[in-house]
N, C-alpha and C. Protein backbone atom coordinates (compact mmCIF):
# COMPACT_ATOMS: atom_id res chain seq x y z
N UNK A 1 21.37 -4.70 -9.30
CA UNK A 1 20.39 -4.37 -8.29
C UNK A 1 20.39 -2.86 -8.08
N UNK A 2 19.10 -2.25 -7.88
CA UNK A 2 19.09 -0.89 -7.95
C UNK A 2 19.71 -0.57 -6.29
N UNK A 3 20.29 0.48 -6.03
CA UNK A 3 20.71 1.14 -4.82
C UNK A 3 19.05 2.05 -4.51
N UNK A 4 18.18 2.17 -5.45
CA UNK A 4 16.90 2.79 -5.05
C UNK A 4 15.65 2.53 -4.07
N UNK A 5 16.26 1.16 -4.66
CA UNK A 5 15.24 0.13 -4.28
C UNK A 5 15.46 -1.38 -3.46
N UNK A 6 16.45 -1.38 -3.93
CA UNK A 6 17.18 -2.69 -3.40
C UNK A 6 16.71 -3.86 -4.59
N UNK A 7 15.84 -3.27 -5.52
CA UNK A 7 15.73 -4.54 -6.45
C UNK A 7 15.66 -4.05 -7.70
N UNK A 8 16.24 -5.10 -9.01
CA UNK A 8 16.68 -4.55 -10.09
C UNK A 8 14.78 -4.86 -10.62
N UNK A 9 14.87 -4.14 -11.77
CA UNK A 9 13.59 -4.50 -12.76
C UNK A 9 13.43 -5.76 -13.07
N UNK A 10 12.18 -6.48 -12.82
CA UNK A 10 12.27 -7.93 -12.92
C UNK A 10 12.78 -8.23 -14.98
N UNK A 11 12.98 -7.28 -15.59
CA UNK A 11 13.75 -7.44 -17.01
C UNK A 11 15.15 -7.43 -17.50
N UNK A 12 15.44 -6.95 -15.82
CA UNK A 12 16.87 -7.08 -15.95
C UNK A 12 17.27 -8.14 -14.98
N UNK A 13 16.85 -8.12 -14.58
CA UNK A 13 17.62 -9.57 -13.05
C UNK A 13 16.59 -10.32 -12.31
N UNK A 14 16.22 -11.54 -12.50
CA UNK A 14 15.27 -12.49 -12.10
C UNK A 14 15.31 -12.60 -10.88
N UNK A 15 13.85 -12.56 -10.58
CA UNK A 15 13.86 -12.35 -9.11
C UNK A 15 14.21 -13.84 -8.32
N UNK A 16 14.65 -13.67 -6.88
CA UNK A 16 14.75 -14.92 -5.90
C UNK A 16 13.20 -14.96 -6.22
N UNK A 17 12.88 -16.63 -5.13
CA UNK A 17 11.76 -16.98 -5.06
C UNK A 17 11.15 -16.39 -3.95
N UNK A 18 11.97 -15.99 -2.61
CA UNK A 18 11.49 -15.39 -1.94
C UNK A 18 10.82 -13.97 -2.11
N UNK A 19 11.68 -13.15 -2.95
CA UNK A 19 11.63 -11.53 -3.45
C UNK A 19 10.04 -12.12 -4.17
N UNK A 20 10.05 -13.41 -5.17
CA UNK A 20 8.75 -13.19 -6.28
C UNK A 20 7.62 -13.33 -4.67
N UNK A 21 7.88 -14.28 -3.90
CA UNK A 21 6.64 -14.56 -2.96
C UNK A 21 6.23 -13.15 -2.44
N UNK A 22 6.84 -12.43 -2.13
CA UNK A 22 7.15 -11.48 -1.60
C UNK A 22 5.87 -9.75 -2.06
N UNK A 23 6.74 -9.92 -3.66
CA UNK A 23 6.01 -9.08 -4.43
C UNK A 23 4.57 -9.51 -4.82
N UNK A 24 4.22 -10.71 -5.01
CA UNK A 24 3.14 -11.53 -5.39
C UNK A 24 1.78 -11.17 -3.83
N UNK A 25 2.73 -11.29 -3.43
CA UNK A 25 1.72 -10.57 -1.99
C UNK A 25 1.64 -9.50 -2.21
N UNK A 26 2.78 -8.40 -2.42
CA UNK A 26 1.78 -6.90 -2.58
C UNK A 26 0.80 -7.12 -3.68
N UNK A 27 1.73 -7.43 -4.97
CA UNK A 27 0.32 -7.30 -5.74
C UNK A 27 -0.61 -7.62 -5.58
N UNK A 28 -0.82 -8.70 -4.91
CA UNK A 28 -2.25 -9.17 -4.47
C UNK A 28 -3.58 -8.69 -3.57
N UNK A 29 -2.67 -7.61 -2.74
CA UNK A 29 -3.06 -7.16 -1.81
C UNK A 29 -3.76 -5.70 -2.58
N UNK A 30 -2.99 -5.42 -3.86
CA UNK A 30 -3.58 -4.18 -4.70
C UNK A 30 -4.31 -4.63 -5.56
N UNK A 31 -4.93 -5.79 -5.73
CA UNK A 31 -5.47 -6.51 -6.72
C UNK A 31 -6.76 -5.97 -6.53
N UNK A 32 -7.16 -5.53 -5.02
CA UNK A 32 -8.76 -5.00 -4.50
C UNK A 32 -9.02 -3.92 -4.91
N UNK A 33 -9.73 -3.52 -5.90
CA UNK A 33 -10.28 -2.09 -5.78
C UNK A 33 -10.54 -1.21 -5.21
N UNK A 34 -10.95 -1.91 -3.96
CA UNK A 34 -11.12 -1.09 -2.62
C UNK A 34 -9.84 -0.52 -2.03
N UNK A 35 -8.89 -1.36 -1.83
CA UNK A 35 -7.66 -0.98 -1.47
C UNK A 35 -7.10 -0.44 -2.41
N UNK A 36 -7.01 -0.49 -3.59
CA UNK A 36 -6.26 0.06 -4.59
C UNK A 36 -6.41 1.64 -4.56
N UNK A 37 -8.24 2.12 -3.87
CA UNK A 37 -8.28 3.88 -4.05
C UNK A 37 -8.30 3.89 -2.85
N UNK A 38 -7.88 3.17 -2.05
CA UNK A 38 -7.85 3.90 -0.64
C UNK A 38 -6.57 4.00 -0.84
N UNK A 39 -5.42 3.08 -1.27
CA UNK A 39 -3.73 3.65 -1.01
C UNK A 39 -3.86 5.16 -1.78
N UNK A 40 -4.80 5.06 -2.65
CA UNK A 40 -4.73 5.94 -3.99
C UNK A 40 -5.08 7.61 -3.16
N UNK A 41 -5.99 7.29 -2.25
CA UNK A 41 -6.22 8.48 -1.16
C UNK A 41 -5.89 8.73 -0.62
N UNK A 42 -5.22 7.44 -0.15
CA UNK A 42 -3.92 8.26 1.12
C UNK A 42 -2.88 8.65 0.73
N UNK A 43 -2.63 8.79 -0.66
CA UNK A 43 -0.81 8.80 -1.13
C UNK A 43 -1.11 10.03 -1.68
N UNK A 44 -2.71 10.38 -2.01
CA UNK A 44 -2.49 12.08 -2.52
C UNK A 44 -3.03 12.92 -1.68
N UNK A 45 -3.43 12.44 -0.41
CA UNK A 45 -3.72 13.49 0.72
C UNK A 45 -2.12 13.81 1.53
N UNK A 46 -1.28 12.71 1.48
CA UNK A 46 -0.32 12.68 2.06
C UNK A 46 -0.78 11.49 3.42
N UNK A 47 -1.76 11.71 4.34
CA UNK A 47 -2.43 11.13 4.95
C UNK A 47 -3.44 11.46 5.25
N UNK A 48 -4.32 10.73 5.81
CA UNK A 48 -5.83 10.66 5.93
C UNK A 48 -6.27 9.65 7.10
N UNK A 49 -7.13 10.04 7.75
CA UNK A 49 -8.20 9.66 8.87
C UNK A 49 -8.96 8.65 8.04
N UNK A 50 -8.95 7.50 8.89
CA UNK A 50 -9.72 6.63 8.74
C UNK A 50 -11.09 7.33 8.91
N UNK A 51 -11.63 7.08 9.88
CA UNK A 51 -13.40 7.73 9.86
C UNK A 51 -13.73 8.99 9.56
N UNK A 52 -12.55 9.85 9.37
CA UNK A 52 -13.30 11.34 9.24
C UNK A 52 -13.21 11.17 7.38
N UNK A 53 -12.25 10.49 6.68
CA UNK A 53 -12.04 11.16 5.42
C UNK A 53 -12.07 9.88 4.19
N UNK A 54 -12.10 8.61 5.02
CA UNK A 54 -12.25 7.55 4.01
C UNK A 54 -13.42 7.11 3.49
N UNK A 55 -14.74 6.80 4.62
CA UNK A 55 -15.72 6.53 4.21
C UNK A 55 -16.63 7.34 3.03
N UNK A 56 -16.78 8.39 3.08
CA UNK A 56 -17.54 8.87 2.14
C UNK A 56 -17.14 9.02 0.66
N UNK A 57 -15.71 9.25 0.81
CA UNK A 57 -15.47 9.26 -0.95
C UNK A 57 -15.34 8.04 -1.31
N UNK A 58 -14.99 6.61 -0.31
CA UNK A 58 -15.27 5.49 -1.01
C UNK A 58 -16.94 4.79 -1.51
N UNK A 59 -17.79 5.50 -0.60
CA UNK A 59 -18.93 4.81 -0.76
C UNK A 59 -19.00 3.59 -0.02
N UNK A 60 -18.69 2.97 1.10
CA UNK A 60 -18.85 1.87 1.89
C UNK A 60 -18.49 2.18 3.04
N UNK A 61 -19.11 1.26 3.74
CA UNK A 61 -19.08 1.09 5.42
C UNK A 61 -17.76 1.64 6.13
N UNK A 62 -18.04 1.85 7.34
CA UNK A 62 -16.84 2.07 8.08
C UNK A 62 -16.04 0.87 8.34
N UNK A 63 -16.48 -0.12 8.86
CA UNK A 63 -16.13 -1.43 9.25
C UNK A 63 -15.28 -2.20 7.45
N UNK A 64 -15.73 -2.04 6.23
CA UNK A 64 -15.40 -2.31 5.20
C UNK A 64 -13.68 -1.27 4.79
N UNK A 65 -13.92 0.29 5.66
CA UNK A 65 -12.76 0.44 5.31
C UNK A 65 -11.96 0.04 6.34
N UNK A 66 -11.88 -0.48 7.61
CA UNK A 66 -11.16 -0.88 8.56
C UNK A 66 -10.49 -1.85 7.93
N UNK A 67 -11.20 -2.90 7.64
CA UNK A 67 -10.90 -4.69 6.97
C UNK A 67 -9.92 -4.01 5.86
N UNK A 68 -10.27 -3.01 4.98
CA UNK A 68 -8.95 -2.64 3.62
C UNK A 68 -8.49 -2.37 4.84
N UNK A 69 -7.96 -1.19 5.49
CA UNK A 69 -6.49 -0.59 6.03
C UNK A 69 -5.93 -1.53 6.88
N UNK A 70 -6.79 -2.72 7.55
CA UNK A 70 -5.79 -3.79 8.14
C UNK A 70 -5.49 -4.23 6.88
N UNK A 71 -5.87 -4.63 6.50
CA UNK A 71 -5.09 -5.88 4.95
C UNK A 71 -3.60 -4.63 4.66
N UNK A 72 -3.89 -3.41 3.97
CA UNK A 72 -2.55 -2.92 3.46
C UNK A 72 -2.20 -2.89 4.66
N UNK A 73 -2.26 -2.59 5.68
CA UNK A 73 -1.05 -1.95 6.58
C UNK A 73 -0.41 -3.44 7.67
N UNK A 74 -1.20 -4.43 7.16
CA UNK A 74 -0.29 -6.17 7.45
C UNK A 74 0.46 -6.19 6.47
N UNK A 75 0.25 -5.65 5.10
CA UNK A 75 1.20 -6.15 4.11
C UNK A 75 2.14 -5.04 3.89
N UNK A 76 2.37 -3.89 5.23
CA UNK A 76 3.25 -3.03 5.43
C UNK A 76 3.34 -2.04 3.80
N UNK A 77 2.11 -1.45 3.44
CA UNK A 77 1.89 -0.74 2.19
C UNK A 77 1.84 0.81 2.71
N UNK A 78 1.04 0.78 4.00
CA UNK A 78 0.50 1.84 5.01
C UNK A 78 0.93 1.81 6.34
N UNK A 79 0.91 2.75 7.19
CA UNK A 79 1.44 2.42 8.65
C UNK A 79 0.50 3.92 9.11
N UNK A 80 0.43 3.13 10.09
CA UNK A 80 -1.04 4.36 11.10
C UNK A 80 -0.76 4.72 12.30
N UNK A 81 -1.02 5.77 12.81
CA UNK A 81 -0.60 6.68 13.92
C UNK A 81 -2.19 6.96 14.67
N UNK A 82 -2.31 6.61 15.74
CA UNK A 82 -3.45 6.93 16.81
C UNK A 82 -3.31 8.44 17.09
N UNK A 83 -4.69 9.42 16.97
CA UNK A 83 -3.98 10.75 17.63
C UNK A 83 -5.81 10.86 18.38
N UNK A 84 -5.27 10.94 19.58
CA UNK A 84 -6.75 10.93 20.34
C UNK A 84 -7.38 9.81 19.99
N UNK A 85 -8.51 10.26 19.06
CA UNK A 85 -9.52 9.19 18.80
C UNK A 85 -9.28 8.43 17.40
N UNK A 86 -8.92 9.25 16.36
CA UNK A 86 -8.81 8.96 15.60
C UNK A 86 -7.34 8.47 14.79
N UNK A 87 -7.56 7.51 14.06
CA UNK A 87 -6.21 6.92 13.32
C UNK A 87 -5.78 7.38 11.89
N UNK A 88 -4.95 7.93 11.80
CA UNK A 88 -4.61 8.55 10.30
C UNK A 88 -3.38 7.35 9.63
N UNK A 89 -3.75 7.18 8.41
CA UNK A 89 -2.92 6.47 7.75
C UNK A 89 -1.64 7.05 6.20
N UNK A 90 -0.99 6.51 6.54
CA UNK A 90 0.42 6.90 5.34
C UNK A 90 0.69 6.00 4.20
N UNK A 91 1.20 6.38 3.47
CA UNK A 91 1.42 5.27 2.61
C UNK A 91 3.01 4.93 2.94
N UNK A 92 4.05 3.83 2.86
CA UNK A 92 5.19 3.66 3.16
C UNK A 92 5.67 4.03 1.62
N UNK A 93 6.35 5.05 1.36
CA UNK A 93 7.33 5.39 0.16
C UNK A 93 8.24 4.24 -0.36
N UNK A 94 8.97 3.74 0.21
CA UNK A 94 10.19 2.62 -0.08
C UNK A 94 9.49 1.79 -0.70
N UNK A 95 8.29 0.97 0.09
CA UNK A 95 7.82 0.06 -0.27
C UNK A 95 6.86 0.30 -1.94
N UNK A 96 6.04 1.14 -1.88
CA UNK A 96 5.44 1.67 -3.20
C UNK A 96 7.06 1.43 -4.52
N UNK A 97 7.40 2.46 -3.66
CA UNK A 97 9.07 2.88 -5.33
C UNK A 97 9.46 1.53 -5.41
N UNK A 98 9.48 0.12 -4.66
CA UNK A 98 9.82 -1.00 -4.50
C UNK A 98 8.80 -1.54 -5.91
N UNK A 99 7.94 -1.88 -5.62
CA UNK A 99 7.13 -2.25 -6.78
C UNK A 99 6.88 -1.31 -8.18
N UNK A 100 7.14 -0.54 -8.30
CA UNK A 100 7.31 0.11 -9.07
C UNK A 100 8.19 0.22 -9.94
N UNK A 101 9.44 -0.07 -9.39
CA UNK A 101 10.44 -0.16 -9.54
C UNK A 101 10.76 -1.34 -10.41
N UNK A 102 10.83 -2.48 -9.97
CA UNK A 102 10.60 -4.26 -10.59
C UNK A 102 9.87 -3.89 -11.76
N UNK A 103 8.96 -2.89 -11.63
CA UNK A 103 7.82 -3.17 -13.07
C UNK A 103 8.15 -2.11 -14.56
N UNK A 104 9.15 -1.64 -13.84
CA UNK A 104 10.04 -0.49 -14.78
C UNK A 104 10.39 -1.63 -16.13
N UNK A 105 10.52 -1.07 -17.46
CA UNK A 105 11.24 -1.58 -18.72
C UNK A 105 12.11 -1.13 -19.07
């Protein structure tokens, strides 16, 4: 088991069933395109505003990027901070190097 991550590469050490349920949900949750370039925007801005900086480079609704940043940030991918009016979102590091990690050869 990695000390990095807490989990070895699924090629070296088979995952519990809980760990596969587990991962099977993130992936699933990155399975959306939509979500897939919004983590993808928030992980190279560092963070980013929901209404001031998501909508336009995705091309869809405001309400469409709300529905993505609840989905990642239930499946604890992102975590968001209120400042005044607006909500800026992060990507969680551990959790990313976590999947990443399992998918290593």
């Amino acid at each position: 088991m990695s000390s990095m991550t807490g989990y070895a590469p699924i090629i070296d050490e088979p995952l519990e069933e809980a760990q596969a349920k587990q991962f099977a949900r993130w992936f699933g949750v990155l399975a959306d395109p939509t979500r897939l370039r919004l983590l993808s925007l928030i992980g190279a801005k560092g963070e980013a505003c929901a209404a001031c900086e998501m909508v336009e480079p995705l091309g869809v609704s405001q309400p469409t990027v709300s529905h993505h940043l609840k989905v990642l940030r239930r499946a604890g991918l992102v975590v968001s901070e209120k400042r005044g009016r607006w909500v800026y979102y992060r990507t969680v590091p551990e959790r990313l190097a976590s999947l990443s990690h399992i998918l290593q050869a």
